[in-house]
N, C-alpha and C. Protein backbone atom coordinates (compact mmCIF):
# COMPACT_ATOMS: atom_id res chain seq x y z
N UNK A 1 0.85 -1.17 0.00
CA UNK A 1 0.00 0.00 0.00
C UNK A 1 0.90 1.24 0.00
N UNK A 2 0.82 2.00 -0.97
CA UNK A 2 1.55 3.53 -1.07
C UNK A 2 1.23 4.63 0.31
N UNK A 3 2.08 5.70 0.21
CA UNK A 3 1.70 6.17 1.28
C UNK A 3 1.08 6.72 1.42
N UNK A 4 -0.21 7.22 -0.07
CA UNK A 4 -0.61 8.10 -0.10
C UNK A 4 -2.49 7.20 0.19
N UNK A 5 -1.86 6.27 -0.35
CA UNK A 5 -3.55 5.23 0.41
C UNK A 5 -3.71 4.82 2.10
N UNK A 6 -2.56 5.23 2.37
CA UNK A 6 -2.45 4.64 3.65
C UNK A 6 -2.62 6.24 4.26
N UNK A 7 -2.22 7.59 4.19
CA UNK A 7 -2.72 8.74 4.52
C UNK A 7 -4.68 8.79 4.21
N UNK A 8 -4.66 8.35 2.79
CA UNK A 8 -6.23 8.87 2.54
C UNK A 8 -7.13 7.67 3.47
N UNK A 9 -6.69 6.32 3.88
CA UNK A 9 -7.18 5.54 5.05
C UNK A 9 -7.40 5.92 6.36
N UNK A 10 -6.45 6.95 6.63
CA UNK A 10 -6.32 7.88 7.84
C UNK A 10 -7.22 8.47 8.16
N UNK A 11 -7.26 9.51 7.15
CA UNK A 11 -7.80 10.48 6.95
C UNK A 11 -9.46 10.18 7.03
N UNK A 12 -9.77 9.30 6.55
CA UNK A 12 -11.45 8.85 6.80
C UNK A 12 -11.33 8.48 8.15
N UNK A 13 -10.74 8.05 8.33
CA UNK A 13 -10.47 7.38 10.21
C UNK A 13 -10.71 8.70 11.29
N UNK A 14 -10.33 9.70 11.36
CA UNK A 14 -10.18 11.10 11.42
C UNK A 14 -11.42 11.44 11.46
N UNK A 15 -11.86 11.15 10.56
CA UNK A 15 -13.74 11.89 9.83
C UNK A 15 -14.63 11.29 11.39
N UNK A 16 -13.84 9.58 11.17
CA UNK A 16 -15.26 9.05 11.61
C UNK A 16 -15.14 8.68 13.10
N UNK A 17 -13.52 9.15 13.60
CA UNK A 17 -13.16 8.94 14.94
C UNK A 17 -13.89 10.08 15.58
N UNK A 18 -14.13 10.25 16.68
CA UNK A 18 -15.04 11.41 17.26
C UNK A 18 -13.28 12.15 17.95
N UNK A 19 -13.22 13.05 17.81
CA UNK A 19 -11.72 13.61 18.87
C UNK A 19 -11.63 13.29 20.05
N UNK A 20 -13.35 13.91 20.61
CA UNK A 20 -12.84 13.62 22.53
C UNK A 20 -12.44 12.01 22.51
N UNK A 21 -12.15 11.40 21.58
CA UNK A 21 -11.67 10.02 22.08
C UNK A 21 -10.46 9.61 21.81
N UNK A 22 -9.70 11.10 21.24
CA UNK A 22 -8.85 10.90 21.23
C UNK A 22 -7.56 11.48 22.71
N UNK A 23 -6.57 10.71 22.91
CA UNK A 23 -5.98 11.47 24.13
C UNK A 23 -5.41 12.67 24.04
N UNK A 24 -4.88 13.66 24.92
CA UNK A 24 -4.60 15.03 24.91
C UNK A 24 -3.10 15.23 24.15
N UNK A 25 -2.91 16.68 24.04
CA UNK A 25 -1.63 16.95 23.31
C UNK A 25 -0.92 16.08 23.54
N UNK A 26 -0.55 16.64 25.40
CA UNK A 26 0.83 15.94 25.69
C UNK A 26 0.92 14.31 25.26
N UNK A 27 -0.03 13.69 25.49
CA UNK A 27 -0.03 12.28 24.95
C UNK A 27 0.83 11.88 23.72
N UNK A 28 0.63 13.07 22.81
CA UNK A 28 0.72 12.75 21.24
C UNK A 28 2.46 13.60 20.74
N UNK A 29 2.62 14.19 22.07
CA UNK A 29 3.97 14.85 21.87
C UNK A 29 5.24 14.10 21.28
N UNK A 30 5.33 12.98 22.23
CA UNK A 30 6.36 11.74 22.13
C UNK A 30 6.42 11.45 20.40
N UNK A 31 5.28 10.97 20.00
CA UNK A 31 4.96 10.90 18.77
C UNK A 31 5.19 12.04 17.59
N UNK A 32 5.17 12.89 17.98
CA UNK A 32 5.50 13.89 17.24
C UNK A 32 7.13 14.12 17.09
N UNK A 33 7.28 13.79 18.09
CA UNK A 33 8.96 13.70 17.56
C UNK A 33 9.75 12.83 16.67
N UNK A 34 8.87 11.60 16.71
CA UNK A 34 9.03 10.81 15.41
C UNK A 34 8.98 10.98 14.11
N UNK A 35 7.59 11.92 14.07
CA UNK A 35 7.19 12.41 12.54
C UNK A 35 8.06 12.91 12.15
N UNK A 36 7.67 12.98 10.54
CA UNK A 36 8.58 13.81 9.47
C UNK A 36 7.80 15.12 9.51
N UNK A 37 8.39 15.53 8.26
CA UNK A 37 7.79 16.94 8.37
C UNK A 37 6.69 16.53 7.41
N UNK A 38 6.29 15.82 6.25
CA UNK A 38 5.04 15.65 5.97
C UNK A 38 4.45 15.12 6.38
N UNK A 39 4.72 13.98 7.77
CA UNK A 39 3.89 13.68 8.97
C UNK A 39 3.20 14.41 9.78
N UNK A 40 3.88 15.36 10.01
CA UNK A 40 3.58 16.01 10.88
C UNK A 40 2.68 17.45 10.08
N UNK A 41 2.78 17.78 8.71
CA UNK A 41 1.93 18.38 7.69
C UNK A 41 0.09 17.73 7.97
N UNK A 42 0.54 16.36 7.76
CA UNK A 42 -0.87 15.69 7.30
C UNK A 42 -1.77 15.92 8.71
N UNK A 43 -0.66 15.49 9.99
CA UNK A 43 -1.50 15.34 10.98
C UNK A 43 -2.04 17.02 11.55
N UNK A 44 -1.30 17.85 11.31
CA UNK A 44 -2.00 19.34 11.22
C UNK A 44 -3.40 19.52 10.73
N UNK A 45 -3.32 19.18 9.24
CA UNK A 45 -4.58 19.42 8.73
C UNK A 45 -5.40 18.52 8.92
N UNK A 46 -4.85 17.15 9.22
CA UNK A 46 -6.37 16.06 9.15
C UNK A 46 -7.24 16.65 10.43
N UNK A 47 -6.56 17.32 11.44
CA UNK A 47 -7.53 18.19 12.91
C UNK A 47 -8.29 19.00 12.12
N UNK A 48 -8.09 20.02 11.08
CA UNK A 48 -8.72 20.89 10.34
C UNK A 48 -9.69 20.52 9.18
N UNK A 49 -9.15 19.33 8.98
CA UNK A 49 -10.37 18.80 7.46
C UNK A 49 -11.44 17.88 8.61
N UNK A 50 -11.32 17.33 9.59
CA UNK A 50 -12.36 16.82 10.33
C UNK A 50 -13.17 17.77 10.45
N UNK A 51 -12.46 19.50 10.81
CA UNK A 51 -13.43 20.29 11.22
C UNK A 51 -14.14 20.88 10.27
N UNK A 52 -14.18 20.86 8.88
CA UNK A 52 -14.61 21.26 7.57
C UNK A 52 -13.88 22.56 7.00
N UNK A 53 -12.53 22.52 7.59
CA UNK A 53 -12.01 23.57 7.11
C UNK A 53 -11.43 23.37 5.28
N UNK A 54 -11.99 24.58 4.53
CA UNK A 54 -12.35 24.92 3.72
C UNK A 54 -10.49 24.76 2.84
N UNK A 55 -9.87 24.04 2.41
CA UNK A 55 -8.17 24.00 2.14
C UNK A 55 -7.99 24.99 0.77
N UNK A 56 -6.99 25.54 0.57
CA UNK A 56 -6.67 26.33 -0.64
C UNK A 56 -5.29 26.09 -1.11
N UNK A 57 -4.62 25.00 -0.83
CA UNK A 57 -3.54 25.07 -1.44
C UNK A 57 -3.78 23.56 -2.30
N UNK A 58 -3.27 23.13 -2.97
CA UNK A 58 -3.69 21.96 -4.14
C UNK A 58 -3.22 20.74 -3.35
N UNK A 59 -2.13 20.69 -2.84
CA UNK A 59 -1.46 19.90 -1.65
C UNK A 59 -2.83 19.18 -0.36
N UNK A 60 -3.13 20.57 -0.15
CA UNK A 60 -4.31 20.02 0.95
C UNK A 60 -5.50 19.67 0.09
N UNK A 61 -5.69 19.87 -0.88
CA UNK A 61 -7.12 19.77 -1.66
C UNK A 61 -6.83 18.39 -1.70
N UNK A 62 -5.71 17.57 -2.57
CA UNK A 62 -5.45 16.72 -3.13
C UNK A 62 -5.24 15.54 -1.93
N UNK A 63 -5.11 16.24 -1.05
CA UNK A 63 -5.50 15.01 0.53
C UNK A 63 -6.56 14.68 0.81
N UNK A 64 -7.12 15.91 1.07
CA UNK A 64 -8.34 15.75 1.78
C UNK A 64 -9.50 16.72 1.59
N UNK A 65 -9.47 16.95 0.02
CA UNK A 65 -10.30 17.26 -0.91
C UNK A 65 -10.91 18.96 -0.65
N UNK A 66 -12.13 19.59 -1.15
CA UNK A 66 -11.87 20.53 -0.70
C UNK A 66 -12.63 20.90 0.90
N UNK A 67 -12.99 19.77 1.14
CA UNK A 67 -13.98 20.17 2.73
C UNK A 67 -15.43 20.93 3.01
N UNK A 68 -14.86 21.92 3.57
CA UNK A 68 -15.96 23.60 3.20
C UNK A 68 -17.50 22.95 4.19
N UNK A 69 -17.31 22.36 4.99
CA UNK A 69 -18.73 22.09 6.09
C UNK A 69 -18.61 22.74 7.52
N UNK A 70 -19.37 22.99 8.22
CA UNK A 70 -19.48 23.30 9.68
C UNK A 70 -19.15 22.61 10.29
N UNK A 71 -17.93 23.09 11.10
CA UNK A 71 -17.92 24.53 11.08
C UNK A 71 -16.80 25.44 10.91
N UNK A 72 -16.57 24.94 9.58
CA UNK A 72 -15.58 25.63 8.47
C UNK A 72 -13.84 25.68 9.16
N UNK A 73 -13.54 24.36 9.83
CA UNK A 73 -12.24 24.73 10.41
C UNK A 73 -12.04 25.36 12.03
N UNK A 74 -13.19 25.74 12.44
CA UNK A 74 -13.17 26.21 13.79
C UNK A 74 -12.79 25.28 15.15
N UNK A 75 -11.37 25.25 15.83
CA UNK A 75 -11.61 24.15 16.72
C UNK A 75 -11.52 24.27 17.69
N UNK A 76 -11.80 23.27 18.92
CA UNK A 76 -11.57 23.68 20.01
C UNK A 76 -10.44 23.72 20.78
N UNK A 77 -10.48 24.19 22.12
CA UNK A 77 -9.57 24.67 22.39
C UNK A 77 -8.43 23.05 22.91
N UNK A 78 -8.81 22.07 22.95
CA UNK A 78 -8.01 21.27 22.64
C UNK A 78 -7.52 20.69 21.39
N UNK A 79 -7.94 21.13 20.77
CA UNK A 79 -7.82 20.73 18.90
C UNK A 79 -6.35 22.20 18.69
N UNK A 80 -6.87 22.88 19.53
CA UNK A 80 -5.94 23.97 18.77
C UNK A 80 -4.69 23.76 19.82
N UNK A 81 -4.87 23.27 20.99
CA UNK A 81 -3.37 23.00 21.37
C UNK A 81 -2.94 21.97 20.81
N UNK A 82 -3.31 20.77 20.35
CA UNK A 82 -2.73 20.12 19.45
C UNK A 82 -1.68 20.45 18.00
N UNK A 83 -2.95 21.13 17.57
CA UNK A 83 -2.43 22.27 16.28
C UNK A 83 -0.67 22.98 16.66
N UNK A 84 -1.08 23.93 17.64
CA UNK A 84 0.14 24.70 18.07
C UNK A 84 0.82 23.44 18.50
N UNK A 85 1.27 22.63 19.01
CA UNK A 85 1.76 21.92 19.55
C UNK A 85 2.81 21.13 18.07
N UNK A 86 1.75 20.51 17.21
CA UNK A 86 2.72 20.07 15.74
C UNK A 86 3.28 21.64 15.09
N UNK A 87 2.64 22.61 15.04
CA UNK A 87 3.55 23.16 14.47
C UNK A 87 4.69 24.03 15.42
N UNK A 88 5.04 23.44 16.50
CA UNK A 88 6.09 23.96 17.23
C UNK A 88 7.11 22.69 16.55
N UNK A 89 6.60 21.59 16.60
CA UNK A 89 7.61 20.58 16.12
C UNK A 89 7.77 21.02 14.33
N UNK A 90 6.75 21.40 14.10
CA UNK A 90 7.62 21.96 12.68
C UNK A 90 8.62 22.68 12.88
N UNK A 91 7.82 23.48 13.31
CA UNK A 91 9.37 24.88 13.59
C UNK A 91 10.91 24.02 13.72
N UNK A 92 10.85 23.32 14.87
CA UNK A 92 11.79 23.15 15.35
C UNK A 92 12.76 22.32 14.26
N UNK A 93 12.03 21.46 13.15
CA UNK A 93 12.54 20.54 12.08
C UNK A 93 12.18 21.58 10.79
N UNK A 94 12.42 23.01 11.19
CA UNK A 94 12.69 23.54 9.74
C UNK A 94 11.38 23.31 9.00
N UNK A 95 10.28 22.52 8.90
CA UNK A 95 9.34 22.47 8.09
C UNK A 95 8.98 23.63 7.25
N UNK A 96 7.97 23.42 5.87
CA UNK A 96 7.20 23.92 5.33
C UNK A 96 8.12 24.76 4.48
């Protein structure tokens, strides 16, 4: 399986996992240090395409299509420490 079937497998997983069942930042920190930087890309936005955020770059379209539902990307406030949380590990690996 390519990696890009095994991301778009994810990615429905994401849709249909509910979050609060997922565990908190710090949980997922450890893990984040593993990722790559397009690991750590995908897992940014798959928090944002669950939330129907609306993507504009062809990169995110071509993942996880164009989205655009309620409530358009808005998350909560544990979704967004997650968020900040991968892209501190970008930072730190140069990403993007």
């Amino acid at each position: 399986m390519t990696r890009e079937k095994v991301f778009a497998a994810v990615s429905m997983l994401t849709i249909l996992v509910p979050l609060y069942a997922i565990p908190s930042a710090q949980a997922f920190a450890q893990d984040y240090r593993r990722m790559s930087c397009d690991e750590l890309w995908y897992e940014r936005n798959a928090i944002y395409a669950a939330k129907g955020y609306c993507f504009k770059t062809d990169r995110a379209r071509s993942v996880f299509g164009r989205g655009c539902f309620p409530p358009f990307g808005k998350l909560t406030r544990s979704e967004t420490r997650r968020v900040n949380l991968i892209e501190q590990w970008e930072r730190y690996y140069g990403c993007r």
